[in-house]
Every structure is written in structure tokens, then in C-alpha cells.
PDB file of N, CA and C in Angstrom:
ATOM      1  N   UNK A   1     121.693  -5.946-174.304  1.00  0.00           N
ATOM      2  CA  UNK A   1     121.436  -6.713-173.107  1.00  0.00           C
ATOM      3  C   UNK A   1     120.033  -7.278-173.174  1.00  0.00           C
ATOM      4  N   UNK A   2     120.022  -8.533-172.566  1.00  0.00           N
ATOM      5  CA  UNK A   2     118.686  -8.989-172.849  1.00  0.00           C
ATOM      6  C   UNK A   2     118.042  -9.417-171.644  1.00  0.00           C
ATOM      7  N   UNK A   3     116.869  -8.888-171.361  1.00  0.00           N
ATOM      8  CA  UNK A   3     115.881  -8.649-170.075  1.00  0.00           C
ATOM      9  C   UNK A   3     114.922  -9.634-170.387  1.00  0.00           C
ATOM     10  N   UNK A   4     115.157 -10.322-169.002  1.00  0.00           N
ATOM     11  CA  UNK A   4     114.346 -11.929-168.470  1.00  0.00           C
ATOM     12  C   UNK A   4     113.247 -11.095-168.414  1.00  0.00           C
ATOM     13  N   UNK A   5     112.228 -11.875-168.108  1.00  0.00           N
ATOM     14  CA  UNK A   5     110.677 -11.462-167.568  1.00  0.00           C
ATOM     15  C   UNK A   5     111.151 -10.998-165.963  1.00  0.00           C
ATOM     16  N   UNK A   6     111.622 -11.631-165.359  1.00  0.00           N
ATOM     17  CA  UNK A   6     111.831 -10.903-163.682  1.00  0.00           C
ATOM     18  C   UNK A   6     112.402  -9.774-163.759  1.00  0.00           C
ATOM     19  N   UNK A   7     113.469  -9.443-164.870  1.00  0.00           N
ATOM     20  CA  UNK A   7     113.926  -8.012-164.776  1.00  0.00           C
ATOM     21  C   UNK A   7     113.482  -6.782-165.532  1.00  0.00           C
ATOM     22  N   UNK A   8     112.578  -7.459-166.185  1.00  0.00           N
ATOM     23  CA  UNK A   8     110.948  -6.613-166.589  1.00  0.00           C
ATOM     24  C   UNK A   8     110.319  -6.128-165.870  1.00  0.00           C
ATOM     25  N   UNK A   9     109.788  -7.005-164.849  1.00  0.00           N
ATOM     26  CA  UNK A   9     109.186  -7.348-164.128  1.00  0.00           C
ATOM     27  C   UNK A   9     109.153  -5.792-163.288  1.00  0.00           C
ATOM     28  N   UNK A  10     110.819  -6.701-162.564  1.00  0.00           N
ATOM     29  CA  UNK A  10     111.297  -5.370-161.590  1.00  0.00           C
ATOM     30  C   UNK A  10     111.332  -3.565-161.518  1.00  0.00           C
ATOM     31  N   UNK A  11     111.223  -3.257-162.937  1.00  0.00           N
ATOM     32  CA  UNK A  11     111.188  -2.492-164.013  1.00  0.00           C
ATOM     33  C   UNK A  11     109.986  -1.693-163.978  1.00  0.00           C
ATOM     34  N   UNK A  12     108.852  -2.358-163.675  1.00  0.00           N
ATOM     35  CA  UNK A  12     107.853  -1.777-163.686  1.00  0.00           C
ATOM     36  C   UNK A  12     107.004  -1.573-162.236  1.00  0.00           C
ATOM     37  N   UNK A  13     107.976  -1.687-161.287  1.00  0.00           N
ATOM     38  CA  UNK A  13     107.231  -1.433-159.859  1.00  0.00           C
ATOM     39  C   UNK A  13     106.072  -2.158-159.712  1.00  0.00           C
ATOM     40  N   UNK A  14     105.957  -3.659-160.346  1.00  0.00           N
ATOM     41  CA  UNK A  14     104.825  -4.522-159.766  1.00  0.00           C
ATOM     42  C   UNK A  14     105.453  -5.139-158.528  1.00  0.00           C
ATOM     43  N   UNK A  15     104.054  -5.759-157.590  1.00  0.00           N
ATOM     44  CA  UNK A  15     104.634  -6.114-156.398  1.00  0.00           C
ATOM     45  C   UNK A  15     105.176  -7.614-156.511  1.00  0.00           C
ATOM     46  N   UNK A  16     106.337  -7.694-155.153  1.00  0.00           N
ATOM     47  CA  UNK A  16     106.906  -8.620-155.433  1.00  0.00           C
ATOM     48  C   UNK A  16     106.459  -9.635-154.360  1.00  0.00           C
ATOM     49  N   UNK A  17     105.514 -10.463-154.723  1.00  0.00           N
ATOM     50  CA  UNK A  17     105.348 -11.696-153.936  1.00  0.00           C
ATOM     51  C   UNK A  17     105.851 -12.928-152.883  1.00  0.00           C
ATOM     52  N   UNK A  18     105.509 -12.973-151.912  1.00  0.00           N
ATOM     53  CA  UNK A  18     104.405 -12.796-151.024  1.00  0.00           C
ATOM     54  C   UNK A  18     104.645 -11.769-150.089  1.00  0.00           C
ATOM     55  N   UNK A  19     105.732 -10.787-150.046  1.00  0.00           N
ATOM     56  CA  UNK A  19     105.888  -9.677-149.278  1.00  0.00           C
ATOM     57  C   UNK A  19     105.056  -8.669-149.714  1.00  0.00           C
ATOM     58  N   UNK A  20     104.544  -8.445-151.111  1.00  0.00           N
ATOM     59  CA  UNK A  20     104.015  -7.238-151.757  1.00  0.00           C
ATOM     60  C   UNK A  20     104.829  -5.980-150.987  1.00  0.00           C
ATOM     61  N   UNK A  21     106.146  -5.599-151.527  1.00  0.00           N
ATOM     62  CA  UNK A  21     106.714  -4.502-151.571  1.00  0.00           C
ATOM     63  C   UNK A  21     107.236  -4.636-152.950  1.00  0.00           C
ATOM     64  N   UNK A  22     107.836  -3.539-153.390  1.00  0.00           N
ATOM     65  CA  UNK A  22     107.499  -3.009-154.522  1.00  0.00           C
ATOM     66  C   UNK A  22     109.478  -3.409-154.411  1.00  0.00           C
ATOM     67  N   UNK A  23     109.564  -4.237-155.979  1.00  0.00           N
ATOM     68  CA  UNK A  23     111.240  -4.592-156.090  1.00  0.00           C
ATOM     69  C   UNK A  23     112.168  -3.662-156.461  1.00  0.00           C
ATOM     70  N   UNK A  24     111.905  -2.446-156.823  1.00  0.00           N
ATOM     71  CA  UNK A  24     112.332  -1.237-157.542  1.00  0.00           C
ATOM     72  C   UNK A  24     112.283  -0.616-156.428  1.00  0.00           C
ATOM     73  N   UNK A  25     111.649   0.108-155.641  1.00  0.00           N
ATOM     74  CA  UNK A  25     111.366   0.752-154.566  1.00  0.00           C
ATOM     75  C   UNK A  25     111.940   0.508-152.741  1.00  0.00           C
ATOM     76  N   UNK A  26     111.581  -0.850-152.976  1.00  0.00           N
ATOM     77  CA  UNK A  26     111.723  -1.696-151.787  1.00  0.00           C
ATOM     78  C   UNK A  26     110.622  -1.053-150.537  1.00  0.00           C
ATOM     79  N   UNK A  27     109.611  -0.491-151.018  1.00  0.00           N
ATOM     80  CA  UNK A  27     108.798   0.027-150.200  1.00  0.00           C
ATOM     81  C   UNK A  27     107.531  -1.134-150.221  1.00  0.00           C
ATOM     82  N   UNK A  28     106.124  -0.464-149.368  1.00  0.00           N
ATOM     83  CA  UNK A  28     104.813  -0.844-149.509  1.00  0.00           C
ATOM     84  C   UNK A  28     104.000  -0.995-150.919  1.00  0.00           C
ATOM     85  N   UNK A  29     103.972  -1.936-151.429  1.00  0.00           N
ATOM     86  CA  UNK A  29     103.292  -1.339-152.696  1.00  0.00           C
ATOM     87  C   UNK A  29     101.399  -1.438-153.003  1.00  0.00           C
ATOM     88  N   UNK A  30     100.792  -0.493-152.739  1.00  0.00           N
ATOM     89  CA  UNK A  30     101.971   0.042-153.984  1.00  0.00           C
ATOM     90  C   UNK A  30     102.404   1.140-153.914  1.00  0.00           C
ATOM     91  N   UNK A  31     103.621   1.544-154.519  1.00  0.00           N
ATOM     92  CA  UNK A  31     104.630   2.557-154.432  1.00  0.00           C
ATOM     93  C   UNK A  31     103.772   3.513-155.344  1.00  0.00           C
ATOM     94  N   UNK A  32     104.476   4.704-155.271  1.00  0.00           N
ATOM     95  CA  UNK A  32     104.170   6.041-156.213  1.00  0.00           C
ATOM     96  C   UNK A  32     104.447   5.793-157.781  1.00  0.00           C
ATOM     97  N   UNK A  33     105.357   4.971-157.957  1.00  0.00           N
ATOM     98  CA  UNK A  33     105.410   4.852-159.435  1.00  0.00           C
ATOM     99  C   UNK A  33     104.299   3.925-159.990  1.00  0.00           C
ATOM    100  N   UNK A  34     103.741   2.456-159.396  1.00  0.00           N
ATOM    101  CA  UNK A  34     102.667   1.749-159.240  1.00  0.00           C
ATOM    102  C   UNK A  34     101.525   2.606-159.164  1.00  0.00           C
ATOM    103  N   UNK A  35     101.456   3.246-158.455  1.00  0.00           N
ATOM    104  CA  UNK A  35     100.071   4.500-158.447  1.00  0.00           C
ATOM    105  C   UNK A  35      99.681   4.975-159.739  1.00  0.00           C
ATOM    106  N   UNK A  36     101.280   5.509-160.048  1.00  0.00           N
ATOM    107  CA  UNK A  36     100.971   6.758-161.326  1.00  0.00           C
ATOM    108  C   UNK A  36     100.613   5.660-162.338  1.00  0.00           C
ATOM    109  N   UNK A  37     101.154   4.357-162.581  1.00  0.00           N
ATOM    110  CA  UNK A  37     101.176   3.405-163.460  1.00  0.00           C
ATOM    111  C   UNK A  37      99.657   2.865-163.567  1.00  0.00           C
ATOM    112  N   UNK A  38      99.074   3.062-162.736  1.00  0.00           N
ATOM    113  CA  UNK A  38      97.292   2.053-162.671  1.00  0.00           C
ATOM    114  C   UNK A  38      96.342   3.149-162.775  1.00  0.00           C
ATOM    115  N   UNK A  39      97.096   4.268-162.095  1.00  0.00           N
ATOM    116  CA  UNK A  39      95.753   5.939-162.555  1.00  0.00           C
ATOM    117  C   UNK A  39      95.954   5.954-164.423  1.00  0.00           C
ATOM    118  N   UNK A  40      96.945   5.867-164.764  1.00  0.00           N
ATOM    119  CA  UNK A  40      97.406   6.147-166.230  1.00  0.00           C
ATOM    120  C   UNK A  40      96.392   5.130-166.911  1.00  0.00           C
ATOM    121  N   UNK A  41      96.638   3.871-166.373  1.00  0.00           N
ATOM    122  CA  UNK A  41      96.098   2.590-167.055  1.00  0.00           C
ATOM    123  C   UNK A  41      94.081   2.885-166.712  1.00  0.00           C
ATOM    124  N   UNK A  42      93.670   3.429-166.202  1.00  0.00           N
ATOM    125  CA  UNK A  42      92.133   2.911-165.602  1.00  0.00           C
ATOM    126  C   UNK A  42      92.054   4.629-166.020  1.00  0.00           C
ATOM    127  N   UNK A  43      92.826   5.301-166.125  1.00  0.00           N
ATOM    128  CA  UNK A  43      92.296   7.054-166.584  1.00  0.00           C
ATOM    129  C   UNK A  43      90.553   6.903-167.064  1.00  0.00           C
ATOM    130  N   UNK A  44      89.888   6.316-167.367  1.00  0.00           N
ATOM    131  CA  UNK A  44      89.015   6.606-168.186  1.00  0.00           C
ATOM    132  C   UNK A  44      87.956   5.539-167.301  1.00  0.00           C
ATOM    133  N   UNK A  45      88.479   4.812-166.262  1.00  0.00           N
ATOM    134  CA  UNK A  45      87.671   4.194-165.799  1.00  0.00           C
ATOM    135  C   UNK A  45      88.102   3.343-163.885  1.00  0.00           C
ATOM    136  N   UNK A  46      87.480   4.782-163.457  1.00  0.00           N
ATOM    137  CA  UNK A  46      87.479   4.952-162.073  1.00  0.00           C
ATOM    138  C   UNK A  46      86.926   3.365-161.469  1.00  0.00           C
ATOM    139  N   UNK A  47      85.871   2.938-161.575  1.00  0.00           N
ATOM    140  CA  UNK A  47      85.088   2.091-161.165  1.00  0.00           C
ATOM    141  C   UNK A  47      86.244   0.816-161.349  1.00  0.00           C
ATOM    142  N   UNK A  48      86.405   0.597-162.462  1.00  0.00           N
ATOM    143  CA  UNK A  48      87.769  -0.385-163.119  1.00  0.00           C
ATOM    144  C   UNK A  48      88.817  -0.569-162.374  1.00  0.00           C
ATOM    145  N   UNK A  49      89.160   0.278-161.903  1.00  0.00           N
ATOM    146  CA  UNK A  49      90.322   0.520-161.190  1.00  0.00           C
ATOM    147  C   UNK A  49      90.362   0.011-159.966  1.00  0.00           C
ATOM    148  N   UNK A  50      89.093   1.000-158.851  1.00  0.00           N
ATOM    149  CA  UNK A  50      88.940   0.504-157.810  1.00  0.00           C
ATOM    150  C   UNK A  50      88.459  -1.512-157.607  1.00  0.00           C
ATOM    151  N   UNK A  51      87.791  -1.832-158.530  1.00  0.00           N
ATOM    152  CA  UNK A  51      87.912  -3.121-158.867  1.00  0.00           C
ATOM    153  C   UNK A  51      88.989  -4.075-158.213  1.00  0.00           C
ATOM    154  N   UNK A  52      89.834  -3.429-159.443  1.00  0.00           N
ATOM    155  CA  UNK A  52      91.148  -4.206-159.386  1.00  0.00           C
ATOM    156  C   UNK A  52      92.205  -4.148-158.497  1.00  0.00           C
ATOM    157  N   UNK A  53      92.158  -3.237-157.944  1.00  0.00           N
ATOM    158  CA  UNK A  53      92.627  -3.111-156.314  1.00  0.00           C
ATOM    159  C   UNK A  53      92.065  -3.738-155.414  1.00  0.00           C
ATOM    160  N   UNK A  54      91.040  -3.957-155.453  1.00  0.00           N
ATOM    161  CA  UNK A  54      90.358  -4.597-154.256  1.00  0.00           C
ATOM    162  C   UNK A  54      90.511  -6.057-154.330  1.00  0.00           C
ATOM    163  N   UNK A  55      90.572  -6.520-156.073  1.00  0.00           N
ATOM    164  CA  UNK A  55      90.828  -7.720-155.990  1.00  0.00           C
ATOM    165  C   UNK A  55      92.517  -8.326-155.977  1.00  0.00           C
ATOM    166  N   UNK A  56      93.469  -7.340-156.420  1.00  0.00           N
ATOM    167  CA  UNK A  56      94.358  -7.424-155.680  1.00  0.00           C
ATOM    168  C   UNK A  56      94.633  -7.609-153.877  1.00  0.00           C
ATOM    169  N   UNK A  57      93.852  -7.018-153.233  1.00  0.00           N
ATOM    170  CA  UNK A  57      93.973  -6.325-151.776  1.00  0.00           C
ATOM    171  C   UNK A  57      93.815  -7.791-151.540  1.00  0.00           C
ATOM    172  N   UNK A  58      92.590  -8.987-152.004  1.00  0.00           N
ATOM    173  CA  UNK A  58      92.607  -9.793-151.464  1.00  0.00           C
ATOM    174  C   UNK A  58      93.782 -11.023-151.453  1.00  0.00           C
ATOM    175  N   UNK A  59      94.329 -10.764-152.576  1.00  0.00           N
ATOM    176  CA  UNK A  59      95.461 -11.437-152.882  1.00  0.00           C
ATOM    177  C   UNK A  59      96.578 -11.292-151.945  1.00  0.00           C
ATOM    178  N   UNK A  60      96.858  -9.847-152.180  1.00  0.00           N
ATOM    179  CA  UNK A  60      97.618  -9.465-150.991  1.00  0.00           C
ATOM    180  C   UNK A  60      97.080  -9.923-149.274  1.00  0.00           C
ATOM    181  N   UNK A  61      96.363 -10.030-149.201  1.00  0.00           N
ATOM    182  CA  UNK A  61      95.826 -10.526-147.709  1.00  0.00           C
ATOM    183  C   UNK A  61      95.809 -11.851-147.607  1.00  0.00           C
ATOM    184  N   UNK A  62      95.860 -12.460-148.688  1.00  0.00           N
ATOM    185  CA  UNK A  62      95.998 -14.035-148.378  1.00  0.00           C
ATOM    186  C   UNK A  62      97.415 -14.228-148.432  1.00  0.00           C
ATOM    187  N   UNK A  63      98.399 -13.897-149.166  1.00  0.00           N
ATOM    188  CA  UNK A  63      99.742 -13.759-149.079  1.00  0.00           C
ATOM    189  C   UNK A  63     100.458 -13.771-147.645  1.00  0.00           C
ATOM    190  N   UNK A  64      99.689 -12.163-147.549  1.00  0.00           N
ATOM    191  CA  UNK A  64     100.268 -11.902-146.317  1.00  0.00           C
ATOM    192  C   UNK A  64     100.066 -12.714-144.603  1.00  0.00           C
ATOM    193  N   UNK A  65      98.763 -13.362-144.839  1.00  0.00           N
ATOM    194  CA  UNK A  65      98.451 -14.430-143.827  1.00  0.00           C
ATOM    195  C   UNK A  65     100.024 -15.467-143.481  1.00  0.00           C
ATOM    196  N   UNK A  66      99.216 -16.000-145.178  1.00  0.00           N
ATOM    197  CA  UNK A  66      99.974 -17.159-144.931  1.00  0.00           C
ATOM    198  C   UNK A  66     101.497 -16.931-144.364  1.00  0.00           C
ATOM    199  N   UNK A  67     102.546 -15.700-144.986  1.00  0.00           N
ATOM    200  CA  UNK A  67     103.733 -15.515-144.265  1.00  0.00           C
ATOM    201  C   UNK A  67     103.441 -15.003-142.811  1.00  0.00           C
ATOM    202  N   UNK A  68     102.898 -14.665-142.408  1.00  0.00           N
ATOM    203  CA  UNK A  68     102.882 -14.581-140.947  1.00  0.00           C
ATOM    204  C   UNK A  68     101.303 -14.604-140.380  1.00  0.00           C
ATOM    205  N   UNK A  69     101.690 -16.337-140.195  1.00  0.00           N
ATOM    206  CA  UNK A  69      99.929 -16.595-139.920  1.00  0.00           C
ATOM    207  C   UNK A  69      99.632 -16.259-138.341  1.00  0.00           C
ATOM    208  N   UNK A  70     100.821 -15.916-137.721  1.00  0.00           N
ATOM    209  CA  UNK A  70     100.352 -15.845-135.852  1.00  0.00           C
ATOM    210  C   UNK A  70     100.206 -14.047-135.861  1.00  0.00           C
ATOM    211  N   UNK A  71     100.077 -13.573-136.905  1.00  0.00           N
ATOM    212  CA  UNK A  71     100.353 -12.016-136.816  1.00  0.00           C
ATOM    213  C   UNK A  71      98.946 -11.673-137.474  1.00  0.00           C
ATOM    214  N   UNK A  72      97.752 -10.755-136.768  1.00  0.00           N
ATOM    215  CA  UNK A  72      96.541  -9.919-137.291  1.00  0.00           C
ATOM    216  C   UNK A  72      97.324  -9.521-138.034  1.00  0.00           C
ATOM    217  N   UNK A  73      96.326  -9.584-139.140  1.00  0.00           N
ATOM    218  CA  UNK A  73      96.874  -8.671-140.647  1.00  0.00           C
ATOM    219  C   UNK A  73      95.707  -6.842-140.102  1.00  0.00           C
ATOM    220  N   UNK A  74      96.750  -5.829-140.191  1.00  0.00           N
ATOM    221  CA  UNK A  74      95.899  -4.839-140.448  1.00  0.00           C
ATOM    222  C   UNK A  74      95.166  -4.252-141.754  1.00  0.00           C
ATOM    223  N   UNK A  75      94.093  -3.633-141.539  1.00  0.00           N
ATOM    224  CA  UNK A  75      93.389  -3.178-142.809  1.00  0.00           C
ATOM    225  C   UNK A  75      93.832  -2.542-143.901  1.00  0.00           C
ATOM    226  N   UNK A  76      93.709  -3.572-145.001  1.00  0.00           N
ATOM    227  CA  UNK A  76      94.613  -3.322-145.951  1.00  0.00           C
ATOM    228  C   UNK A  76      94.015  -2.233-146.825  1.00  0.00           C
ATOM    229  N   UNK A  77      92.546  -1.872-146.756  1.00  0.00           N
ATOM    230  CA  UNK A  77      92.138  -1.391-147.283  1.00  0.00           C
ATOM    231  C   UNK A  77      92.769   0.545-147.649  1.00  0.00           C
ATOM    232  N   UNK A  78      93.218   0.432-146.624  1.00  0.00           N
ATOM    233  CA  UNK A  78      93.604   2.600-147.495  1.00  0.00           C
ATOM    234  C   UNK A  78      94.934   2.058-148.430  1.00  0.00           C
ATOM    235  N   UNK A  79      95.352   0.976-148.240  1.00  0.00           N
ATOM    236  CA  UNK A  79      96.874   0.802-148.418  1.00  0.00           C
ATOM    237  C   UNK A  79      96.379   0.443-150.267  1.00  0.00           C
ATOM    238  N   UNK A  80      95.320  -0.099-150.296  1.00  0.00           N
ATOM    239  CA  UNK A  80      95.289  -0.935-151.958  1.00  0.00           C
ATOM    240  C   UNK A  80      94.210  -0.115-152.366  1.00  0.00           C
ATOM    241  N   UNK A  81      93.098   0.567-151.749  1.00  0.00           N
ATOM    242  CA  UNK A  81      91.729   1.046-152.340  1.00  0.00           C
ATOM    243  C   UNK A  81      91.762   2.781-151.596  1.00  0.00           C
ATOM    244  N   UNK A  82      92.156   2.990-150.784  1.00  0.00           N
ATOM    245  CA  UNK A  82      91.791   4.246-149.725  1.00  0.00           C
ATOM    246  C   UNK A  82      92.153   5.229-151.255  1.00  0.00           C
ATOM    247  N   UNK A  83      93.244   4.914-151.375  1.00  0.00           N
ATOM    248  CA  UNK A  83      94.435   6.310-152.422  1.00  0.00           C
ATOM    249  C   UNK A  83      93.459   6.348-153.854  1.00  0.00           C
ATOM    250  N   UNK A  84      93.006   5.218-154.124  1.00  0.00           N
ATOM    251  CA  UNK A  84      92.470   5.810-155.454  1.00  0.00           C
ATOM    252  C   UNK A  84      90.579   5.890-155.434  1.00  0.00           C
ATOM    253  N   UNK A  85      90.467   5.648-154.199  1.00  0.00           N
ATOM    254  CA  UNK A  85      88.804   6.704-154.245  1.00  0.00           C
ATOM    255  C   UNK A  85      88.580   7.928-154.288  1.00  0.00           C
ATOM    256  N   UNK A  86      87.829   8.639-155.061  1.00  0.00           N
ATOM    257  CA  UNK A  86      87.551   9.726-155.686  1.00  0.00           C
ATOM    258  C   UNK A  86      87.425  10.791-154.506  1.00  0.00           C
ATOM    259  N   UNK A  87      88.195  11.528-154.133  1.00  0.00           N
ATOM    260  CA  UNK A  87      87.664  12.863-153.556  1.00  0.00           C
ATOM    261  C   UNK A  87      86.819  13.742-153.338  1.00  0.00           C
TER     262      UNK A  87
END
């Protein structure tokens, strides 16, 4: 069987645009498998990580505007950065 890029895609619990829920999951993403997938990937570099969440977060917040621009977006921040700051 031969797997498109979208069913790759889906495969790996990246989020699915402009809803950012997770296509595998159908949850918030990012999901628990997305978690374990970016701690695995940045293991060696905390700072890296939180980075790239944040610059995701903004992505996700412009997304999420634009689909519902009459709706306050709440703080996205525990949702993309809260989970992987250091304890």
C-alpha cells in the first residue's frame, strides 16, 4: 500500500490545520503522542524545544483567529509551552 504525504502525515499526530487538533487523536494538539514525539526529538535540548512551541503557539493563534475572528482566543500558552517547561 502506498502512503500519500497526508496519510503520513496523519500517522504522526501532527496538527491538523487551521483547527490544530491532532488527525489521529481528534483531540487538542498537542496530543500525548505529539508530546512524547517533540520530548524524544529536543531530548538533549530543552531551550530548543520550548522555542519551537512557542513559535508554533503563534501559528496556532493566528489560525485560530482567523477561523473564529468574533471569538477571544484564550491563552494558548499552557496548551503549546506550559507542559514542556521544566519542573
Amino acid at each position: 500500500m502506498r502512503h500519500t504525504e497526508g496519510s503520513a502525515r496523519r500517522s504522526t499526530h501532527s496538527p491538523l490545520r487551521p483547527s490544530w487538533r491532532c488527525p489521529v487523536c481528534g483531540i487538542l494538539w498537542p496530543c500525548s503522542a505529539a508530546k512524547l514525539r517533540l520530548l524524544g526529538r529536543y531530548r538533549e535540548d530543552r531551550p530548543g524545544l520550548l522555542t519551537h512551541l512557542a513559535e508554533v503557539q503563534k501559528d496556532a493563534e493566528a489560525d485560530l483567529a482567523a477561523l473564529n475572528p468574533d471569538v477571544a482566543l484564550p491563552d494558548l500558552t499552557p496548551r503549546f509551552v506550559g507542559w514542556a517547561q521544566p519542573r
